[in-house]
C-alpha atoms as a PDB file:
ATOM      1  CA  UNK A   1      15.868 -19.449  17.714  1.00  0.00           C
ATOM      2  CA  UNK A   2      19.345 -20.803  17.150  1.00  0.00           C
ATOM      3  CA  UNK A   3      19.726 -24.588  17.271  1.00  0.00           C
ATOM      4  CA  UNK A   4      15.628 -25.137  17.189  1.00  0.00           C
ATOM      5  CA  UNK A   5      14.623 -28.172  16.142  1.00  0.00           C
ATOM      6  CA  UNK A   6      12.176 -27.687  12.705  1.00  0.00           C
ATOM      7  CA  UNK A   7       9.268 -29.997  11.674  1.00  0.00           C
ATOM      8  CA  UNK A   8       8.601 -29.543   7.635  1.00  0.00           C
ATOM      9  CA  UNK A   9       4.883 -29.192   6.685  1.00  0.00           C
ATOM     10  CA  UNK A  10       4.353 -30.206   3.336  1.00  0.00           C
ATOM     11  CA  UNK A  11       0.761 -29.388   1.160  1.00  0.00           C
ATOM     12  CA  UNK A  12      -0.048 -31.259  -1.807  1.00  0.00           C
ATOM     13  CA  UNK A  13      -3.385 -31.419  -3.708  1.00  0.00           C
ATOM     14  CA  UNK A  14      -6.292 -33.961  -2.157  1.00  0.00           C
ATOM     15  CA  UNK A  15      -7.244 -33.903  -5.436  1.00  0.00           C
ATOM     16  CA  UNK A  16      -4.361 -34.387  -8.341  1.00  0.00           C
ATOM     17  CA  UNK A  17      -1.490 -35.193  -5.816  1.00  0.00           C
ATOM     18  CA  UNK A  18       0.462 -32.156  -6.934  1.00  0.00           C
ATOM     19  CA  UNK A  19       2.750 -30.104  -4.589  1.00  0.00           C
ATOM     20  CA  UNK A  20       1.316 -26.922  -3.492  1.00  0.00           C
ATOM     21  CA  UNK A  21       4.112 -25.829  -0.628  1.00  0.00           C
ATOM     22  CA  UNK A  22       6.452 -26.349   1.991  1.00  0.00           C
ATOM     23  CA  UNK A  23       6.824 -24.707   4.925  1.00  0.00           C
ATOM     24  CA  UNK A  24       9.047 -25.224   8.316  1.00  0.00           C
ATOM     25  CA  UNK A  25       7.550 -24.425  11.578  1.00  0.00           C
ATOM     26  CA  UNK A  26       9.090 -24.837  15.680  1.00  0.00           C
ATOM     27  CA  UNK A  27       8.713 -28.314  16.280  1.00  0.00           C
ATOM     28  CA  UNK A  28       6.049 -29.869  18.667  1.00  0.00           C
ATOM     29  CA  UNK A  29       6.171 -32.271  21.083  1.00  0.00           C
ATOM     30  CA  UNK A  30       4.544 -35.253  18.852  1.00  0.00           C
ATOM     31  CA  UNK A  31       5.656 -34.120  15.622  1.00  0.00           C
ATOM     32  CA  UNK A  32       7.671 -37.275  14.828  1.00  0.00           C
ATOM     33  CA  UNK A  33       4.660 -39.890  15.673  1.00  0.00           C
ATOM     34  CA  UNK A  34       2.508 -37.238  12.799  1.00  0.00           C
ATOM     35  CA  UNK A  35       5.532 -36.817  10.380  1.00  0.00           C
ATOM     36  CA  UNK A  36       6.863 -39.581   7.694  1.00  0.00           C
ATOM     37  CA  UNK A  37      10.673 -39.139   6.676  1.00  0.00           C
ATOM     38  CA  UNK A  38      10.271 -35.742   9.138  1.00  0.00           C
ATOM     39  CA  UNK A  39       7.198 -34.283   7.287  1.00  0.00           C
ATOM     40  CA  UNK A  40       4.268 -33.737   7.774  1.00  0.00           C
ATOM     41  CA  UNK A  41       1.502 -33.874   4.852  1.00  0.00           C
ATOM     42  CA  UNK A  42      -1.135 -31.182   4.517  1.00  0.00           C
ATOM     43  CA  UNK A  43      -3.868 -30.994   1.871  1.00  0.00           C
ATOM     44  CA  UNK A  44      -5.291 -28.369   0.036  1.00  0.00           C
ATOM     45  CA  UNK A  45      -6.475 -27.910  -3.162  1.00  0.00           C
ATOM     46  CA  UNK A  46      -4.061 -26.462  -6.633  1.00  0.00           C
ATOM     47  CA  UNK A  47      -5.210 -23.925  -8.251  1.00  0.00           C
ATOM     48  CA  UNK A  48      -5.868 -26.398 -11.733  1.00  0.00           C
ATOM     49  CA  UNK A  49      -7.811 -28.735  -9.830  1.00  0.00           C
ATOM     50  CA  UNK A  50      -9.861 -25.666  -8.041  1.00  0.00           C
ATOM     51  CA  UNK A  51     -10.655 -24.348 -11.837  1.00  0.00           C
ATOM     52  CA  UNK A  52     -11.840 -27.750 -12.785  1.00  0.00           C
ATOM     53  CA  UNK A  53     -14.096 -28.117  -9.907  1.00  0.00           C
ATOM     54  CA  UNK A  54     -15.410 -24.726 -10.142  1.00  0.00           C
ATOM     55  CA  UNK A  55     -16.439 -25.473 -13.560  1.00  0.00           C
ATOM     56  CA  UNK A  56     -17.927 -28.636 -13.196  1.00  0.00           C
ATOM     57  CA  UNK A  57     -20.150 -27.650 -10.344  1.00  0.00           C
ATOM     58  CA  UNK A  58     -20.980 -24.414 -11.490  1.00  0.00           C
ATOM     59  CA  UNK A  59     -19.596 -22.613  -8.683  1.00  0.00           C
ATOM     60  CA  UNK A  60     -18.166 -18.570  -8.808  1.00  0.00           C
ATOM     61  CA  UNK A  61     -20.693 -17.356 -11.158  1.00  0.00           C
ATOM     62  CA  UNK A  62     -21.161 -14.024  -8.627  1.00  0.00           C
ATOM     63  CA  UNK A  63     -17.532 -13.714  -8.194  1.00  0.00           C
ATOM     64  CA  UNK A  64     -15.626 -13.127  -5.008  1.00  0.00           C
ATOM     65  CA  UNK A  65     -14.263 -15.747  -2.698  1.00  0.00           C
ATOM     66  CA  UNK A  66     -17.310 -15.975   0.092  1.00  0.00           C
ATOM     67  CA  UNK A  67     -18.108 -19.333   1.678  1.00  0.00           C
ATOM     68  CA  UNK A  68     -21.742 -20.016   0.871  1.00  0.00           C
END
């Protein structure tokens, strides 16, 4: 809607720190108390650091993406 307020969601690697995305969404309610300089942090994982782990575990020898 016109004139809504937006809270910025930002995702960076728990791993390697790197940024992975930004995204707006409607703003909540609490959003400020969550957010630092506006934005909130997500974490997820970069595709580099996902590789890396995958290798050093040995994990996605079958293939596909299933949760085991």
């Amino acid at each position: 809607m016109k004139g809504e307020q937006l809270m910025k969601i930002k995702t960076i690697c728990a791993w390697c720190g790197a940024f992975i995305s930004e995204t707006g969404f409607p703003a909540t309610k609490n959003f400020q108390v969550l957010a630092k300089d506006g934005v909130m942090i997500s974490h997820g994982i970069c595709p580099t650091c996902r590789l890396a782990i995958e290798a050093k575990y040995g994990l996605n020898k079958n293939g596909g993406d299933k949760n085991v």
